[in-house]
PDB file of N, CA and C in Angstrom:
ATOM      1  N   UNK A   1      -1.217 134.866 -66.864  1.00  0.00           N
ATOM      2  CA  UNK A   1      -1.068 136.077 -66.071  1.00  0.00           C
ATOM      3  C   UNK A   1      -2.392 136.834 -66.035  1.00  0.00           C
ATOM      4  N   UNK A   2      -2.484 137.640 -65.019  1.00  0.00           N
ATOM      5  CA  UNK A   2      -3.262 138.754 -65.179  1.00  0.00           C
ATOM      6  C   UNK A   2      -3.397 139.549 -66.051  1.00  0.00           C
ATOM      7  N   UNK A   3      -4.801 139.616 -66.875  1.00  0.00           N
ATOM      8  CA  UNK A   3      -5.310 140.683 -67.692  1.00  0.00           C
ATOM      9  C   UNK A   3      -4.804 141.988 -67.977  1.00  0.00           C
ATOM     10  N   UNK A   4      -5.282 142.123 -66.672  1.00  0.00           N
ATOM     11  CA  UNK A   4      -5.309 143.589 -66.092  1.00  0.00           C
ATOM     12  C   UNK A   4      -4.489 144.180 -65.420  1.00  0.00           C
ATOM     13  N   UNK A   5      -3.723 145.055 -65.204  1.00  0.00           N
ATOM     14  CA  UNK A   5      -3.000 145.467 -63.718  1.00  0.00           C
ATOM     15  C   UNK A   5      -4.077 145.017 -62.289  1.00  0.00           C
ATOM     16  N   UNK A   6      -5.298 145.792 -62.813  1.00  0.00           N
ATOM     17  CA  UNK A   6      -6.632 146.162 -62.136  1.00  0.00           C
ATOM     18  C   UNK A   6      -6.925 145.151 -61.323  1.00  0.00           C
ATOM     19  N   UNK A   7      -6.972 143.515 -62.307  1.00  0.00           N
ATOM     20  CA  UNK A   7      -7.369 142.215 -61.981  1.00  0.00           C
ATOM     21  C   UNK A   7      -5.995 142.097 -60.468  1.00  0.00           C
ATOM     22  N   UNK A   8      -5.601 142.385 -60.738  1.00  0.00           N
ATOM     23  CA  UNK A   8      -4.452 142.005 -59.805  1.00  0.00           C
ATOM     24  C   UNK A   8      -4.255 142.631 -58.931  1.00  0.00           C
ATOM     25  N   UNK A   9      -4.680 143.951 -58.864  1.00  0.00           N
ATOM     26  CA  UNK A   9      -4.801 144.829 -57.373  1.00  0.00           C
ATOM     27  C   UNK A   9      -5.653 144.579 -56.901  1.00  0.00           C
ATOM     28  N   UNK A  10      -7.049 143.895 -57.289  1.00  0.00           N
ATOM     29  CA  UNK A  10      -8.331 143.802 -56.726  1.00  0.00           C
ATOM     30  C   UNK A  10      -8.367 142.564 -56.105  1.00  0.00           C
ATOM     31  N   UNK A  11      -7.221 141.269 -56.858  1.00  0.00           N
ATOM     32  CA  UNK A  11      -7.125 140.353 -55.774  1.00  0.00           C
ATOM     33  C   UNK A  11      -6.316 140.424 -55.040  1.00  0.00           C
ATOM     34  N   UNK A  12      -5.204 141.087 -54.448  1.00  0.00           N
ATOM     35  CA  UNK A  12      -4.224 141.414 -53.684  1.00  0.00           C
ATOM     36  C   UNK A  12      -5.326 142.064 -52.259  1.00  0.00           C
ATOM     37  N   UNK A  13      -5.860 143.039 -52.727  1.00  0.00           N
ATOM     38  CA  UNK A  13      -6.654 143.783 -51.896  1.00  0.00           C
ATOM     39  C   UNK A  13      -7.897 142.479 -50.983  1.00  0.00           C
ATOM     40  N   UNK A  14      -8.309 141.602 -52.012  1.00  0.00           N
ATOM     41  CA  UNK A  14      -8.734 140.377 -51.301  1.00  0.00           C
ATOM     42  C   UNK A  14      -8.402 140.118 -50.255  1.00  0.00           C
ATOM     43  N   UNK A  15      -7.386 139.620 -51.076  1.00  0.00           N
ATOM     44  CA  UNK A  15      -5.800 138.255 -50.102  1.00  0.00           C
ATOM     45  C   UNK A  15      -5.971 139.415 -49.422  1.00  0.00           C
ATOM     46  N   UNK A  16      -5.521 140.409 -49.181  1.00  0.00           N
ATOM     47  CA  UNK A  16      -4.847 141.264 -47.699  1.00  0.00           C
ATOM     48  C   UNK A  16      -5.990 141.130 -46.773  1.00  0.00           C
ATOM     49  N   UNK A  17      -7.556 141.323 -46.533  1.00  0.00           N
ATOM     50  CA  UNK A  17      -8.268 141.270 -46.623  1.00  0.00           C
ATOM     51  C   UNK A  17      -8.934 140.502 -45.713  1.00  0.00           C
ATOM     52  N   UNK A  18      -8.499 139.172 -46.451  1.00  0.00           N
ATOM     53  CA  UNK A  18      -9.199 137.667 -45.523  1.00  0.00           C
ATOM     54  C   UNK A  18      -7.789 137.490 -44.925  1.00  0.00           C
ATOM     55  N   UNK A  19      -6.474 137.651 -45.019  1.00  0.00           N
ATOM     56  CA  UNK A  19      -5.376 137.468 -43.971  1.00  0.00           C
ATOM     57  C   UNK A  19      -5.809 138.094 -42.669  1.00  0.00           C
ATOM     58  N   UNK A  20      -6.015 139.672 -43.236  1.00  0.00           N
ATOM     59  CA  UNK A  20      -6.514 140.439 -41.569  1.00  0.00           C
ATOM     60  C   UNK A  20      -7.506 139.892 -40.518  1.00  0.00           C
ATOM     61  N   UNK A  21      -8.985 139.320 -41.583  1.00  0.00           N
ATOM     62  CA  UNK A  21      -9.294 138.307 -40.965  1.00  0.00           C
ATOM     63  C   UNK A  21      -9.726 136.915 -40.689  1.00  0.00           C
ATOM     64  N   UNK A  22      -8.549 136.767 -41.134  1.00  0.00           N
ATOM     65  CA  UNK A  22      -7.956 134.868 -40.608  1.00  0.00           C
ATOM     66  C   UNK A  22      -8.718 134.056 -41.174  1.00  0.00           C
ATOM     67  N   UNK A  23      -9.391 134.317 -42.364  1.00  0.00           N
ATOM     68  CA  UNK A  23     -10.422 133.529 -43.068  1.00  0.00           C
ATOM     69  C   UNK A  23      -9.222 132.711 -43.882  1.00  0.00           C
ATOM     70  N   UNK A  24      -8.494 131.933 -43.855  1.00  0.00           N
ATOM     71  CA  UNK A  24      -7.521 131.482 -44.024  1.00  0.00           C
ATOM     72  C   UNK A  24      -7.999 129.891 -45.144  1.00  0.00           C
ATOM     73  N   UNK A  25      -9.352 129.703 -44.736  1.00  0.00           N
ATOM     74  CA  UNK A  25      -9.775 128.421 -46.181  1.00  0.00           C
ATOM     75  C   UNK A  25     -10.179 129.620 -47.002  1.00  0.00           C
ATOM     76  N   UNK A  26     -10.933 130.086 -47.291  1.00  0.00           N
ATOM     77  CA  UNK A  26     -10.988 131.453 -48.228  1.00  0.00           C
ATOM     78  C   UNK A  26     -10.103 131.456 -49.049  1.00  0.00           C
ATOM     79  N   UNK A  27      -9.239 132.207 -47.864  1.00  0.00           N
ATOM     80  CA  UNK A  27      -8.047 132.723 -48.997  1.00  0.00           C
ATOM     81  C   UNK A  27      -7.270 131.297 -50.158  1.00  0.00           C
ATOM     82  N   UNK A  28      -7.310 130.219 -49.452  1.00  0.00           N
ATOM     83  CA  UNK A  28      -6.828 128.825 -49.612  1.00  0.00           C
ATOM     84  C   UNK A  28      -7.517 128.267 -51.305  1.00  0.00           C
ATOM     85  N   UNK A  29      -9.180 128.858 -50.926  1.00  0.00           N
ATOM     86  CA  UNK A  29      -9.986 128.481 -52.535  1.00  0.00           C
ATOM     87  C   UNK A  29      -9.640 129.668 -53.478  1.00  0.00           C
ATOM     88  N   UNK A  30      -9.220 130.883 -52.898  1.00  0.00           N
ATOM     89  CA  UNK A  30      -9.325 131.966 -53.599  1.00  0.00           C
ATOM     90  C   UNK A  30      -8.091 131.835 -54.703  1.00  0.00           C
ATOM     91  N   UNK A  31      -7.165 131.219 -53.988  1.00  0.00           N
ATOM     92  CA  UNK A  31      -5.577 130.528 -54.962  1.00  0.00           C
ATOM     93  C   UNK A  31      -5.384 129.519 -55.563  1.00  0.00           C
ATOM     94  N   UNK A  32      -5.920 128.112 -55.048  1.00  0.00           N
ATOM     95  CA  UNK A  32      -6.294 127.255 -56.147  1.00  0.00           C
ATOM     96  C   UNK A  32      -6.260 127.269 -57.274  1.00  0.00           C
ATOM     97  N   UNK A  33      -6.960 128.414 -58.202  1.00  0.00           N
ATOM     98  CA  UNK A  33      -7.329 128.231 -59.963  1.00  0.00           C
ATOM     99  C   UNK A  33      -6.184 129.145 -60.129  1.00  0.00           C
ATOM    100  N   UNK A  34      -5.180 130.163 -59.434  1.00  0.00           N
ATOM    101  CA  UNK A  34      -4.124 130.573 -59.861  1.00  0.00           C
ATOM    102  C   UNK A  34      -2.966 129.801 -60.696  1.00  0.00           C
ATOM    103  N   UNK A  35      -2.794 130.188 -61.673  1.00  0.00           N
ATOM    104  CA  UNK A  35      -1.234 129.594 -62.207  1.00  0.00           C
ATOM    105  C   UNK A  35      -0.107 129.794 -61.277  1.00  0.00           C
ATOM    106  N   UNK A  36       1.114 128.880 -60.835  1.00  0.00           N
ATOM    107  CA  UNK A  36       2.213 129.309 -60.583  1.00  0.00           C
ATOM    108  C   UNK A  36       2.298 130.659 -60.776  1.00  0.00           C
ATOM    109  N   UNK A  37       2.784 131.142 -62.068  1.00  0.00           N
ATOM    110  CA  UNK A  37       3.012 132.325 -62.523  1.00  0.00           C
ATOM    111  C   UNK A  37       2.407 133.469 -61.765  1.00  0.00           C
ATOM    112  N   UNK A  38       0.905 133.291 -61.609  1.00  0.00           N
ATOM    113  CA  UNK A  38       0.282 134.533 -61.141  1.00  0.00           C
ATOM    114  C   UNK A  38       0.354 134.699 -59.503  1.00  0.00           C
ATOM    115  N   UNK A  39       0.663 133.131 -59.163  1.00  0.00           N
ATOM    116  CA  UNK A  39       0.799 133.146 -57.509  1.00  0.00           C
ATOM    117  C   UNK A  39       2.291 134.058 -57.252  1.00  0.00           C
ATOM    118  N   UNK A  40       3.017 133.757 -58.158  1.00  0.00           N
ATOM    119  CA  UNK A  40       4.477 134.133 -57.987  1.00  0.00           C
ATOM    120  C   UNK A  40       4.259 135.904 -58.022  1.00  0.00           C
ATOM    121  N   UNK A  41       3.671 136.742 -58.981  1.00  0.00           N
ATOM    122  CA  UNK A  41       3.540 137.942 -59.264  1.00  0.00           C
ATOM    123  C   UNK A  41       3.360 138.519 -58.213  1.00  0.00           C
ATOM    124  N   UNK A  42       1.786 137.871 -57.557  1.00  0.00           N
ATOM    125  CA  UNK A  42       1.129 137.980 -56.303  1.00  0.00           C
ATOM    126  C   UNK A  42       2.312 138.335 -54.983  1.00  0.00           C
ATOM    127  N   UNK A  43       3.189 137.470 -54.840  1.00  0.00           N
ATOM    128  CA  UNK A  43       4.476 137.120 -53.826  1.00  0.00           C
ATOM    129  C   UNK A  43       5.397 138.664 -53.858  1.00  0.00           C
ATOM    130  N   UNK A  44       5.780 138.653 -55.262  1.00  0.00           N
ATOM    131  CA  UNK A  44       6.209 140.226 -55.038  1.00  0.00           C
ATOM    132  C   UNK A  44       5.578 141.320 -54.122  1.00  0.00           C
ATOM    133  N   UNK A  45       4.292 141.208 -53.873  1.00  0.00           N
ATOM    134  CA  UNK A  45       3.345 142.170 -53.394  1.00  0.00           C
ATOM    135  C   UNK A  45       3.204 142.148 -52.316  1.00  0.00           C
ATOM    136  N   UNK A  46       3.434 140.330 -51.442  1.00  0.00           N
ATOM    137  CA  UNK A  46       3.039 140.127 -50.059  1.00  0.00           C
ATOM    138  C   UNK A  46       3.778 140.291 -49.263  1.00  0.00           C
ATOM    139  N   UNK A  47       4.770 140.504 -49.400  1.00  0.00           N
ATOM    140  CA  UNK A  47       6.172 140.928 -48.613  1.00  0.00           C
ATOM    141  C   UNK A  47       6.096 139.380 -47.261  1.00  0.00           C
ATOM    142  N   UNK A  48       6.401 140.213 -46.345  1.00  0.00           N
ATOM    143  CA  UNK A  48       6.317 139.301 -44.946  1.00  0.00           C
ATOM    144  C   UNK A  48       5.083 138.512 -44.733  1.00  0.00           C
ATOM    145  N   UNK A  49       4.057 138.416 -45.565  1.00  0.00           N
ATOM    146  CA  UNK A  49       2.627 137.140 -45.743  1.00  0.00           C
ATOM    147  C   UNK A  49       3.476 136.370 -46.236  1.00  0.00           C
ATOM    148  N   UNK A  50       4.138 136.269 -47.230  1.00  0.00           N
ATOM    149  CA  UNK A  50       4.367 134.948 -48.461  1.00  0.00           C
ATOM    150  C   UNK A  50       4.699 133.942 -47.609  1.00  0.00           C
ATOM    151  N   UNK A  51       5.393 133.716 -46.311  1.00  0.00           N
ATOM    152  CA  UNK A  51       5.248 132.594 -46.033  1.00  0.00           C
ATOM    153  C   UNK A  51       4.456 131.881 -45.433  1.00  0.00           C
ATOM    154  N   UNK A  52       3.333 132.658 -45.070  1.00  0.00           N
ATOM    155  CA  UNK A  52       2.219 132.348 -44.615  1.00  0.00           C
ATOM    156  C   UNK A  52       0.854 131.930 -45.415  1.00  0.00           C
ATOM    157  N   UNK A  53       0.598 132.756 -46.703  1.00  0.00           N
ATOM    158  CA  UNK A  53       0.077 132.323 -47.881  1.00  0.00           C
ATOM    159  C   UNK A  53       0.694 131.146 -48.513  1.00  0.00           C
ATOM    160  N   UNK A  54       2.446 130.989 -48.318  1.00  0.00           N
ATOM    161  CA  UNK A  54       2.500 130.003 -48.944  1.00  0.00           C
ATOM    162  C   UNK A  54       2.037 128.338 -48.810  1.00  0.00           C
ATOM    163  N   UNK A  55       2.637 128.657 -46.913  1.00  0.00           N
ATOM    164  CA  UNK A  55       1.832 127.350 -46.188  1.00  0.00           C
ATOM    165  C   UNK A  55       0.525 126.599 -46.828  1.00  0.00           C
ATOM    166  N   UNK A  56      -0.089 127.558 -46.957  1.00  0.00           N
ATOM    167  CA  UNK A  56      -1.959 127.476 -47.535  1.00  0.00           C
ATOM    168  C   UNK A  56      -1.620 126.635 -48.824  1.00  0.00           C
ATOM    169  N   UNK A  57      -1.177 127.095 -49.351  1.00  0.00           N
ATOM    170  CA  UNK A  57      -0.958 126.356 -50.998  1.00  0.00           C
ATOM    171  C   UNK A  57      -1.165 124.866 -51.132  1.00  0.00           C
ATOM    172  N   UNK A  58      -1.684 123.762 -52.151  1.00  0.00           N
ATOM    173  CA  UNK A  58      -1.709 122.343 -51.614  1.00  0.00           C
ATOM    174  C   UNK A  58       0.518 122.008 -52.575  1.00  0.00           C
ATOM    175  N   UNK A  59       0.622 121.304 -52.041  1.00  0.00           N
ATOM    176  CA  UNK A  59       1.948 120.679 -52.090  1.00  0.00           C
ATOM    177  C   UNK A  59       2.557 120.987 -53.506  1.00  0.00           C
ATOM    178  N   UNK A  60       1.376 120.266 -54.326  1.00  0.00           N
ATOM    179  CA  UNK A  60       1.277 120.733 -56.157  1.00  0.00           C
ATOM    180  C   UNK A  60       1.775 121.954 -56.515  1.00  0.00           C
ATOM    181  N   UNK A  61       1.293 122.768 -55.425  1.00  0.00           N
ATOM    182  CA  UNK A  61       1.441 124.351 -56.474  1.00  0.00           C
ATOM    183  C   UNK A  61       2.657 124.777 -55.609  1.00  0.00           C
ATOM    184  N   UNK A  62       2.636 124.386 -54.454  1.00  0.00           N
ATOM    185  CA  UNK A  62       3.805 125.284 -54.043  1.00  0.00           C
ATOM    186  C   UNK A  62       5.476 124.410 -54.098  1.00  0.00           C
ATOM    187  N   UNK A  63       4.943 123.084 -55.446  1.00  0.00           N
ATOM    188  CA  UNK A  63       6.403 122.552 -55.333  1.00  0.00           C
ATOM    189  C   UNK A  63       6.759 123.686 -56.924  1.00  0.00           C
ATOM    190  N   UNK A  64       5.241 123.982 -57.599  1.00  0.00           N
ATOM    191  CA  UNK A  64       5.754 124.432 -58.569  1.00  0.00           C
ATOM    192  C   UNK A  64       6.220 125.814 -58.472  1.00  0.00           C
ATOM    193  N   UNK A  65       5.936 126.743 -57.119  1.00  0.00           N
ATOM    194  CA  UNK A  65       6.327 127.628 -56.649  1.00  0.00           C
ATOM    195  C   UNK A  65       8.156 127.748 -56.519  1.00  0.00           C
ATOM    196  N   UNK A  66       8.823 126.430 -56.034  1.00  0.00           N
ATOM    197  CA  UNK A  66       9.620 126.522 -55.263  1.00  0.00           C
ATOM    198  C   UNK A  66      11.114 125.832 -56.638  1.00  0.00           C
ATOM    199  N   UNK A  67      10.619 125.494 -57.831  1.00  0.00           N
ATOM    200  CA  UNK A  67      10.975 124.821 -59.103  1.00  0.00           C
ATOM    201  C   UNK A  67      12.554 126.043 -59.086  1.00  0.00           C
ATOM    202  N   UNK A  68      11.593 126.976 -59.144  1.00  0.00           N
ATOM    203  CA  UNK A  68      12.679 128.194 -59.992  1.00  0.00           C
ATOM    204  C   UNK A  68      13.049 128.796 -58.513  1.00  0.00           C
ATOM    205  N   UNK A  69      14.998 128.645 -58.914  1.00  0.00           N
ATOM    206  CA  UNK A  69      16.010 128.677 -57.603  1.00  0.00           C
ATOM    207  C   UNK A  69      16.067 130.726 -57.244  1.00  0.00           C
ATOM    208  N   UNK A  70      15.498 130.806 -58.188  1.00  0.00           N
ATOM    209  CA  UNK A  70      15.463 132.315 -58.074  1.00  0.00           C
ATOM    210  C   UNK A  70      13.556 132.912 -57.262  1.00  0.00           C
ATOM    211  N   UNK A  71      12.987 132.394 -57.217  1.00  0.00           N
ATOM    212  CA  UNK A  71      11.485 132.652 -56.881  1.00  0.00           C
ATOM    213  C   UNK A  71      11.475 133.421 -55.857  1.00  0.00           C
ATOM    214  N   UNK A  72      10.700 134.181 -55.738  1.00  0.00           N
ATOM    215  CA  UNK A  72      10.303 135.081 -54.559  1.00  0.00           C
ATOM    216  C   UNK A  72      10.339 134.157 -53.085  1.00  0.00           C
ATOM    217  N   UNK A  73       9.275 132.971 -53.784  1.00  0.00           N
ATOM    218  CA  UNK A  73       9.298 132.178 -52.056  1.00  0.00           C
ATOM    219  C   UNK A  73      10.439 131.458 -51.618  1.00  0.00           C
ATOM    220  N   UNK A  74      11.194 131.067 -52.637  1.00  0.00           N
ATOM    221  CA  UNK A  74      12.593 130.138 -51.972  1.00  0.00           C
ATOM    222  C   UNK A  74      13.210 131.509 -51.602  1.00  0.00           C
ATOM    223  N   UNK A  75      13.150 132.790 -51.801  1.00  0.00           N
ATOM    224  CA  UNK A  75      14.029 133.697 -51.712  1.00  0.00           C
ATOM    225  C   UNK A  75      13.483 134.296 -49.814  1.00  0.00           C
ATOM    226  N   UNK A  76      12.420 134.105 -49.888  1.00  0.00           N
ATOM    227  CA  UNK A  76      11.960 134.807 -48.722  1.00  0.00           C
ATOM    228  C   UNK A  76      11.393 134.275 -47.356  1.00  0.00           C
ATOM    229  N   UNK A  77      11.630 132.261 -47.945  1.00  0.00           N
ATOM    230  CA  UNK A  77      11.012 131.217 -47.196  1.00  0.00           C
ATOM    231  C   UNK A  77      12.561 130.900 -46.096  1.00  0.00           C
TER     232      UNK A  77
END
């Protein structure tokens, strides 16, 4: 998880960021070294993005996204 609260508003503020503009491999490397866990935290935050961030994800992370029947993204996908 995140450190910080701090660490985690400052990449949210990112992600929002390069969505607005469409820098969309960006955002793609920017999630990569994320854990499940922290991508999932992240999801609480993105409201109506998550399924669009989730797309981005490679297969790996977003099967481990989709594991737990309760998750933000099976909930909002």
């Amino acid at each position: 998880m995140f450190e910080q609260e701090e660490q985690r508003d400052e990449l949210l503020e990112k992600i929002e960021d390069l969505i607005s503009r469409k820098r969309y491999a960006e955002l793609r490397d920017l999630l990569l070294p994320l854990e499940a866990q922290d991508i999932a935290g992240l999801f609480m935050e993105l409201d109506d993005k998550v399924p669009m961030v989730f797309r981005l994800l490679p297969k790996e992370q977003a099967v481990e996204r989709m594991k737990s029947p309760t998750s933000t993204a099976t909930l909002l996908l």
